[in-house]
N, C-alpha and C. Protein backbone atom coordinates (compact mmCIF):
# COMPACT_ATOMS: atom_id res chain seq x y z
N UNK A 1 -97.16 23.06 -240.03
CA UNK A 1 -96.70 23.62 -238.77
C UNK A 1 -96.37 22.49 -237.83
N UNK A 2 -95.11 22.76 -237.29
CA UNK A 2 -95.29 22.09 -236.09
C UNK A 2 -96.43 21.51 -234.98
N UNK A 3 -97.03 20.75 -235.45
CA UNK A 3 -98.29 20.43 -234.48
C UNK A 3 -98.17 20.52 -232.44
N UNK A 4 -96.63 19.46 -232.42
CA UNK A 4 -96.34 19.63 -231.53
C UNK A 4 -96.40 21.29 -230.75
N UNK A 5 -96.31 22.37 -231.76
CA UNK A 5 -96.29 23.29 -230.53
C UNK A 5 -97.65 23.41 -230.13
N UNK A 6 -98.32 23.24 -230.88
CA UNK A 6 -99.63 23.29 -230.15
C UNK A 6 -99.73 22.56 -228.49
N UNK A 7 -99.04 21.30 -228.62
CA UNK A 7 -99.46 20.39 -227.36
C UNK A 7 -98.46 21.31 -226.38
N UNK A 8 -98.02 22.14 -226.53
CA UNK A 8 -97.03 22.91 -225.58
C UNK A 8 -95.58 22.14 -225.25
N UNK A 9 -94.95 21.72 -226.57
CA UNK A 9 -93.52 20.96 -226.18
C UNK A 9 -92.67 22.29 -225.42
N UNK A 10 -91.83 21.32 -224.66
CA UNK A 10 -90.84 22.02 -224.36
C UNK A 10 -89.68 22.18 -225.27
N UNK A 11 -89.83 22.03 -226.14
CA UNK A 11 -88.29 22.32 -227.02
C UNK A 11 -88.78 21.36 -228.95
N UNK A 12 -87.63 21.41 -229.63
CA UNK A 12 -87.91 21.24 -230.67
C UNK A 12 -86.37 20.75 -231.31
N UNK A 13 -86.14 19.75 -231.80
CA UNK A 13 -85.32 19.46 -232.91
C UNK A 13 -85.60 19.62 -234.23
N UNK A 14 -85.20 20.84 -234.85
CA UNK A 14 -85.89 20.56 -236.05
C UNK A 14 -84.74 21.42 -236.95
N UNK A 15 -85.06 20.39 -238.14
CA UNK A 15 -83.72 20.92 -239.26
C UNK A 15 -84.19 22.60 -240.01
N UNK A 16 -85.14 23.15 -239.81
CA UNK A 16 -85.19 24.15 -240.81
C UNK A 16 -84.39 25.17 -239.57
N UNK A 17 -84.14 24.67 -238.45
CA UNK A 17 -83.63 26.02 -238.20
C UNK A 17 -82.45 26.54 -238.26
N UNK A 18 -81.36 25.72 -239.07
CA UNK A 18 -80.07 25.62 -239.21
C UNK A 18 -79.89 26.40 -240.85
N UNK A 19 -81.28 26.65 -241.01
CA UNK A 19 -80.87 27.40 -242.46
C UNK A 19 -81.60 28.67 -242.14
N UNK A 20 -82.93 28.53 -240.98
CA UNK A 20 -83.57 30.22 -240.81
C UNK A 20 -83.89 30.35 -239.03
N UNK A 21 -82.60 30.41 -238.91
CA UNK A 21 -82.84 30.26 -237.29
C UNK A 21 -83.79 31.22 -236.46
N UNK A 22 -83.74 32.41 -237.25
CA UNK A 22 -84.56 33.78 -236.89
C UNK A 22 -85.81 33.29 -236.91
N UNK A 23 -86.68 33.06 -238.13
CA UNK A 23 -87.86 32.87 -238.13
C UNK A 23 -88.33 31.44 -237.52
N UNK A 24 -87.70 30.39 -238.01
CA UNK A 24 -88.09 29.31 -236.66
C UNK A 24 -88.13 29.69 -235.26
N UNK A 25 -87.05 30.34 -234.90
CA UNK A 25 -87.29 31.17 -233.14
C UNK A 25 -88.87 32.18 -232.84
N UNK A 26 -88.75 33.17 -234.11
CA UNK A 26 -89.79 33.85 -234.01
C UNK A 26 -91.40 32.81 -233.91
N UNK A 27 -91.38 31.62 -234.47
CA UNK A 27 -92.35 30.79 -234.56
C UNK A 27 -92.50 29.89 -233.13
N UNK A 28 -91.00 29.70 -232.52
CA UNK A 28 -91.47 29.06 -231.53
C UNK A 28 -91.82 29.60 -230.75
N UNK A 29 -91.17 31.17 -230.35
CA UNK A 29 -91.69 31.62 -229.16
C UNK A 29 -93.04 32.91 -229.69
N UNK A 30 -93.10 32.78 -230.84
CA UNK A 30 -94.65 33.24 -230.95
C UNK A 30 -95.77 31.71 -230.39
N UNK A 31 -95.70 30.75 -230.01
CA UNK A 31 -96.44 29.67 -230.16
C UNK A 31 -96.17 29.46 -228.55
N UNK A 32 -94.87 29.07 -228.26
CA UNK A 32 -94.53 29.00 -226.52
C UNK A 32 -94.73 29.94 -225.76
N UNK A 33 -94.15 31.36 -226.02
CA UNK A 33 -94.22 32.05 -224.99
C UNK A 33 -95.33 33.12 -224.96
N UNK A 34 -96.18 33.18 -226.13
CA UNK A 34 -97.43 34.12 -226.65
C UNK A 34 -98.38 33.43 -226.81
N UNK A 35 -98.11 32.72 -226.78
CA UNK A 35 -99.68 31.52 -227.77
C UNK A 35 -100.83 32.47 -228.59
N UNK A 36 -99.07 32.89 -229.83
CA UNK A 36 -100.25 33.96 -230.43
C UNK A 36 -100.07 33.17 -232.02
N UNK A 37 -101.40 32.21 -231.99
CA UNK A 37 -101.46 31.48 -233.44
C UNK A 37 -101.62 31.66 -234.33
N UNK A 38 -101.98 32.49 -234.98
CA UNK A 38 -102.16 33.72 -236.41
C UNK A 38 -100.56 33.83 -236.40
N UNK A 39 -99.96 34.44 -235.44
CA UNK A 39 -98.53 34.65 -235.96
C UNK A 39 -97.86 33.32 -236.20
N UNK A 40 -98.15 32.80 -235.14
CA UNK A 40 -97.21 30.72 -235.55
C UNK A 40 -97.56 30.46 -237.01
N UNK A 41 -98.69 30.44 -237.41
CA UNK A 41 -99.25 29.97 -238.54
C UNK A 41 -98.31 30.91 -239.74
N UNK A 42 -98.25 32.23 -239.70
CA UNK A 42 -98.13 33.28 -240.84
C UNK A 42 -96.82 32.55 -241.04
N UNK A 43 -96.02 32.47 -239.61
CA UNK A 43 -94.41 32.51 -239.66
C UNK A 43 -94.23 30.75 -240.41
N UNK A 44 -95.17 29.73 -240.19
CA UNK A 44 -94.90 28.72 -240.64
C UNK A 44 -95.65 28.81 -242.32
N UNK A 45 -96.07 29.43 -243.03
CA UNK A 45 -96.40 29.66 -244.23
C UNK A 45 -95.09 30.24 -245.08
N UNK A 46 -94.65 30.90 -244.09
CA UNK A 46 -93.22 31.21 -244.65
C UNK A 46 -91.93 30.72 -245.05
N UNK A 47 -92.12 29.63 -243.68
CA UNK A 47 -90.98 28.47 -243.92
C UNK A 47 -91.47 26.73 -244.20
N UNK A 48 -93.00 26.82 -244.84
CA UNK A 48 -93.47 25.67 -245.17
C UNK A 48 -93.05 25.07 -246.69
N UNK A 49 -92.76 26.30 -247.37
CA UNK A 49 -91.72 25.63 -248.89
C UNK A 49 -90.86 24.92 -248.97
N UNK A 50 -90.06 25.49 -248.10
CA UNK A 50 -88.49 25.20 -247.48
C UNK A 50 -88.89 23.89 -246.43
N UNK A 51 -89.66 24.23 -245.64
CA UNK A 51 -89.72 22.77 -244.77
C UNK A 51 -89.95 21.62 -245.59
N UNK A 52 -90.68 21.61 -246.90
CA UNK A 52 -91.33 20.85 -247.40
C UNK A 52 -89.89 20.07 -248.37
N UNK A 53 -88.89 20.92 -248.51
CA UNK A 53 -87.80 20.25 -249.01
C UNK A 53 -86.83 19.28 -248.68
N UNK A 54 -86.86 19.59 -247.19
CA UNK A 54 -86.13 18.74 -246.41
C UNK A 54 -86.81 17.61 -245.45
C-alpha cells in the first residue's frame, strides 16, 4: 500500500492508475477523505499483483 497515504499526502503520482483508475481513486479517497483503512487495505490487495509488476 501506499504508505504515504497514511502520512496524509496531498496527492499521488502513481503508475497503477493509468491502467485502474477506478480502484486507485476508490483507494485514495477511501484513505484521504474517510480514513477508512480496512477499505484502503482490501482495495490495495486488489491492485498489489498488478502494482507488483510495474
Amino acid at each position: 500500500m501506499p504508505y504515504s497515504l497514511y502520512a496524509g499526502v496531498a496527492g499521488l503520482i502513481w503508475g497503477g492508475a493509468n491502467f485502474a483508475p477506478k480502484t486507485c481513486l476508490q483507494c485514495v479517497t477511501a484513505a484521504q477523505e474517510q480514513h477508512r483503512w480496512d477499505d484502503t487495505r482490501e482495495l490495495w490487495r486488489l491492485l498489489e499483483p498488478s502494482m507488483s509488476l510495474i
